[in-house]
N, C-alpha and C. Protein backbone atom coordinates (compact mmCIF):
# COMPACT_ATOMS: atom_id res chain seq x y z
N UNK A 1 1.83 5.51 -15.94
CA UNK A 1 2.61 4.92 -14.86
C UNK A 1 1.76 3.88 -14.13
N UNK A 2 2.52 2.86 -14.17
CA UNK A 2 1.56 1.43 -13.18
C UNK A 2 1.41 1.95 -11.84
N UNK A 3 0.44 1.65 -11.41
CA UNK A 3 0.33 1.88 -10.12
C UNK A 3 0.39 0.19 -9.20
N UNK A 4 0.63 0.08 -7.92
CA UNK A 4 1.33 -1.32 -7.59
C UNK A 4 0.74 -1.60 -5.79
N UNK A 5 0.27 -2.21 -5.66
CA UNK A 5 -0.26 -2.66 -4.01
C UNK A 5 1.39 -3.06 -3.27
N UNK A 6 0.78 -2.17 -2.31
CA UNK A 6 2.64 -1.81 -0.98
C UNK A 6 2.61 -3.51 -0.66
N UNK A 7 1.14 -4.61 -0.65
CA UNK A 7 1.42 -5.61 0.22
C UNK A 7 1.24 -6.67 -0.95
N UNK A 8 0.81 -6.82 -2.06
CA UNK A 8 1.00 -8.13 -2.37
C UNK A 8 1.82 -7.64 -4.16
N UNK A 9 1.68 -6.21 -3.97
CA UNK A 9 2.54 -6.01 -5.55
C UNK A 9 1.60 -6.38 -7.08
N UNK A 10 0.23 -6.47 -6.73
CA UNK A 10 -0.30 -6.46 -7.80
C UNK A 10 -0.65 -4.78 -8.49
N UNK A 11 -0.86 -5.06 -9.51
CA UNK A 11 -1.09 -4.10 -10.28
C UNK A 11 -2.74 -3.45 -9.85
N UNK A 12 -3.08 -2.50 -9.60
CA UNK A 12 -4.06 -2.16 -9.09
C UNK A 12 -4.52 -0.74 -10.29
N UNK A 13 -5.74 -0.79 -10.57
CA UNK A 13 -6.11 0.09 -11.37
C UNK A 13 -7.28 1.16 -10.66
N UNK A 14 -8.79 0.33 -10.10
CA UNK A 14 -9.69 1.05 -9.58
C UNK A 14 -10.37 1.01 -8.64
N UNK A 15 -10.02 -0.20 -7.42
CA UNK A 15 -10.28 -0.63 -6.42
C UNK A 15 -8.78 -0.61 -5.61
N UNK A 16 -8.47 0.54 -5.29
CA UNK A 16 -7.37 0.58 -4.57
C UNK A 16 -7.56 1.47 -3.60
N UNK A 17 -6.72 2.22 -2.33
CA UNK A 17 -6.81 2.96 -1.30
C UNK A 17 -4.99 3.67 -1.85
N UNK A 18 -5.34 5.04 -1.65
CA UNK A 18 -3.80 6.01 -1.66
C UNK A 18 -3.27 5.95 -1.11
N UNK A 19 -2.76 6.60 0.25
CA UNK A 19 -2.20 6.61 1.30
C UNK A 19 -0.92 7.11 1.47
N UNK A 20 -0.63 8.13 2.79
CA UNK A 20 1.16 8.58 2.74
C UNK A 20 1.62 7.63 4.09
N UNK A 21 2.62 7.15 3.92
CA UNK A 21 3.37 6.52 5.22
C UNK A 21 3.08 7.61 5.96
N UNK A 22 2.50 7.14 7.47
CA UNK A 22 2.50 8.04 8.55
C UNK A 22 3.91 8.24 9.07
N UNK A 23 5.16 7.45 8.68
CA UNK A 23 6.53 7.91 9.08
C UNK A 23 6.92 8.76 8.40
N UNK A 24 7.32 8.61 6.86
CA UNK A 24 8.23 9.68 6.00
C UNK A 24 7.33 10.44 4.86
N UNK A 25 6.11 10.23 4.88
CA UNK A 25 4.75 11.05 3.91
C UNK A 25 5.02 10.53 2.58
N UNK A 26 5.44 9.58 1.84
CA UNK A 26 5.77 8.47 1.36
C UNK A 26 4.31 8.48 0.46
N UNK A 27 3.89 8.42 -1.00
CA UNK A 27 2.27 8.04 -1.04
C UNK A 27 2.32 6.57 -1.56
N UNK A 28 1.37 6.04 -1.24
CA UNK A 28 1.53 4.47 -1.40
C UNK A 28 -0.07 3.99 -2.02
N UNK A 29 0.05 2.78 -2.46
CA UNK A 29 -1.14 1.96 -2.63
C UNK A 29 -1.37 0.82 -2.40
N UNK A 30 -2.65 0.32 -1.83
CA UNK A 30 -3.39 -1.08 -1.41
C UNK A 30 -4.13 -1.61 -2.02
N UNK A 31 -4.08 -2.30 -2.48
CA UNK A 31 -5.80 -3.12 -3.16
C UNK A 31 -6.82 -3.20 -2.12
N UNK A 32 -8.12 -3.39 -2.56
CA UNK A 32 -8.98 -3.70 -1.85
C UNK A 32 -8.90 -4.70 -0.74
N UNK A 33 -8.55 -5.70 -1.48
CA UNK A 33 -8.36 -7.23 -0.59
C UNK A 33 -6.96 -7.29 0.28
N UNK A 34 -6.10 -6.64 -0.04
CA UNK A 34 -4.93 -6.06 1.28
C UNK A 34 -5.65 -6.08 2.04
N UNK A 35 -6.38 -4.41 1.71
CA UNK A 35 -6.48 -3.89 3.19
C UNK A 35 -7.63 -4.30 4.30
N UNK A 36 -8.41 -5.05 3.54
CA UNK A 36 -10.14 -5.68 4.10
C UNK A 36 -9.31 -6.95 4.86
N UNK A 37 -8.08 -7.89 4.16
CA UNK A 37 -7.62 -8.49 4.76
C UNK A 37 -6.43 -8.90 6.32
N UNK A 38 -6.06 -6.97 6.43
CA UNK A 38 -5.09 -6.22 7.19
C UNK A 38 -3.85 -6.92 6.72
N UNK A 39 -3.09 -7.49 5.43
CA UNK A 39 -1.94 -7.77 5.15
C UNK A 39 -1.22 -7.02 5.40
N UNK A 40 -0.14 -7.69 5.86
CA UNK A 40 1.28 -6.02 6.60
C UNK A 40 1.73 -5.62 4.85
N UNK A 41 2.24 -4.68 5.42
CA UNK A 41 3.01 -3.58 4.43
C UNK A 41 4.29 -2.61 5.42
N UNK A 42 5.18 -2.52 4.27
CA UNK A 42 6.51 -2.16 4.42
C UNK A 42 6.90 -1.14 3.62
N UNK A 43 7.10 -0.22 3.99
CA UNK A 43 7.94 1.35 3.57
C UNK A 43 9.12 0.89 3.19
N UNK A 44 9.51 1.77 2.28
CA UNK A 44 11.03 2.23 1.51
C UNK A 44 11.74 2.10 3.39
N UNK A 45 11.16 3.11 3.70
CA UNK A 45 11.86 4.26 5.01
C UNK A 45 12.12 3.06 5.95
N UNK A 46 10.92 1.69 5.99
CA UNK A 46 11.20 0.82 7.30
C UNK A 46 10.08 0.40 8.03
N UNK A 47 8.93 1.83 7.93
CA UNK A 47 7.54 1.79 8.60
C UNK A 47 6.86 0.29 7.91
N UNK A 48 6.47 0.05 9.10
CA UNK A 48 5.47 -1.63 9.10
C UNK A 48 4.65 -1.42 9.38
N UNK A 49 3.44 -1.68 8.54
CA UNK A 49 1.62 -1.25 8.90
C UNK A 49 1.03 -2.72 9.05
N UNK A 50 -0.20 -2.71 9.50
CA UNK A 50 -1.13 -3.95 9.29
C UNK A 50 -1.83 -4.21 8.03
């Protein structure tokens, strides 16, 4: 199964971060450069992160 960055949708293999939406426990993934960069990200549910 591909795994996919919540903020820019690349394909991410071994430099990524897990994560559950702190709204609906949701597990998600970031690339490195997302999250070093604080790019927003968007939940299924609605939740908006930095």
């Amino acid at each position: 199964m591909e795994k996919h960055c919540i903020s820019c949708n690349k394909e991410v293999t071994n430099d990524f971060i897990k994560f559950k939406c702190p709204s609906c426990g949701k597990d998600m993934n970031r690339c490195i450069d997302c999250r070093e960069t604080s790019t927003p990200y968007k939940c299924a549910c609605g939740f908006e992160g930095p």
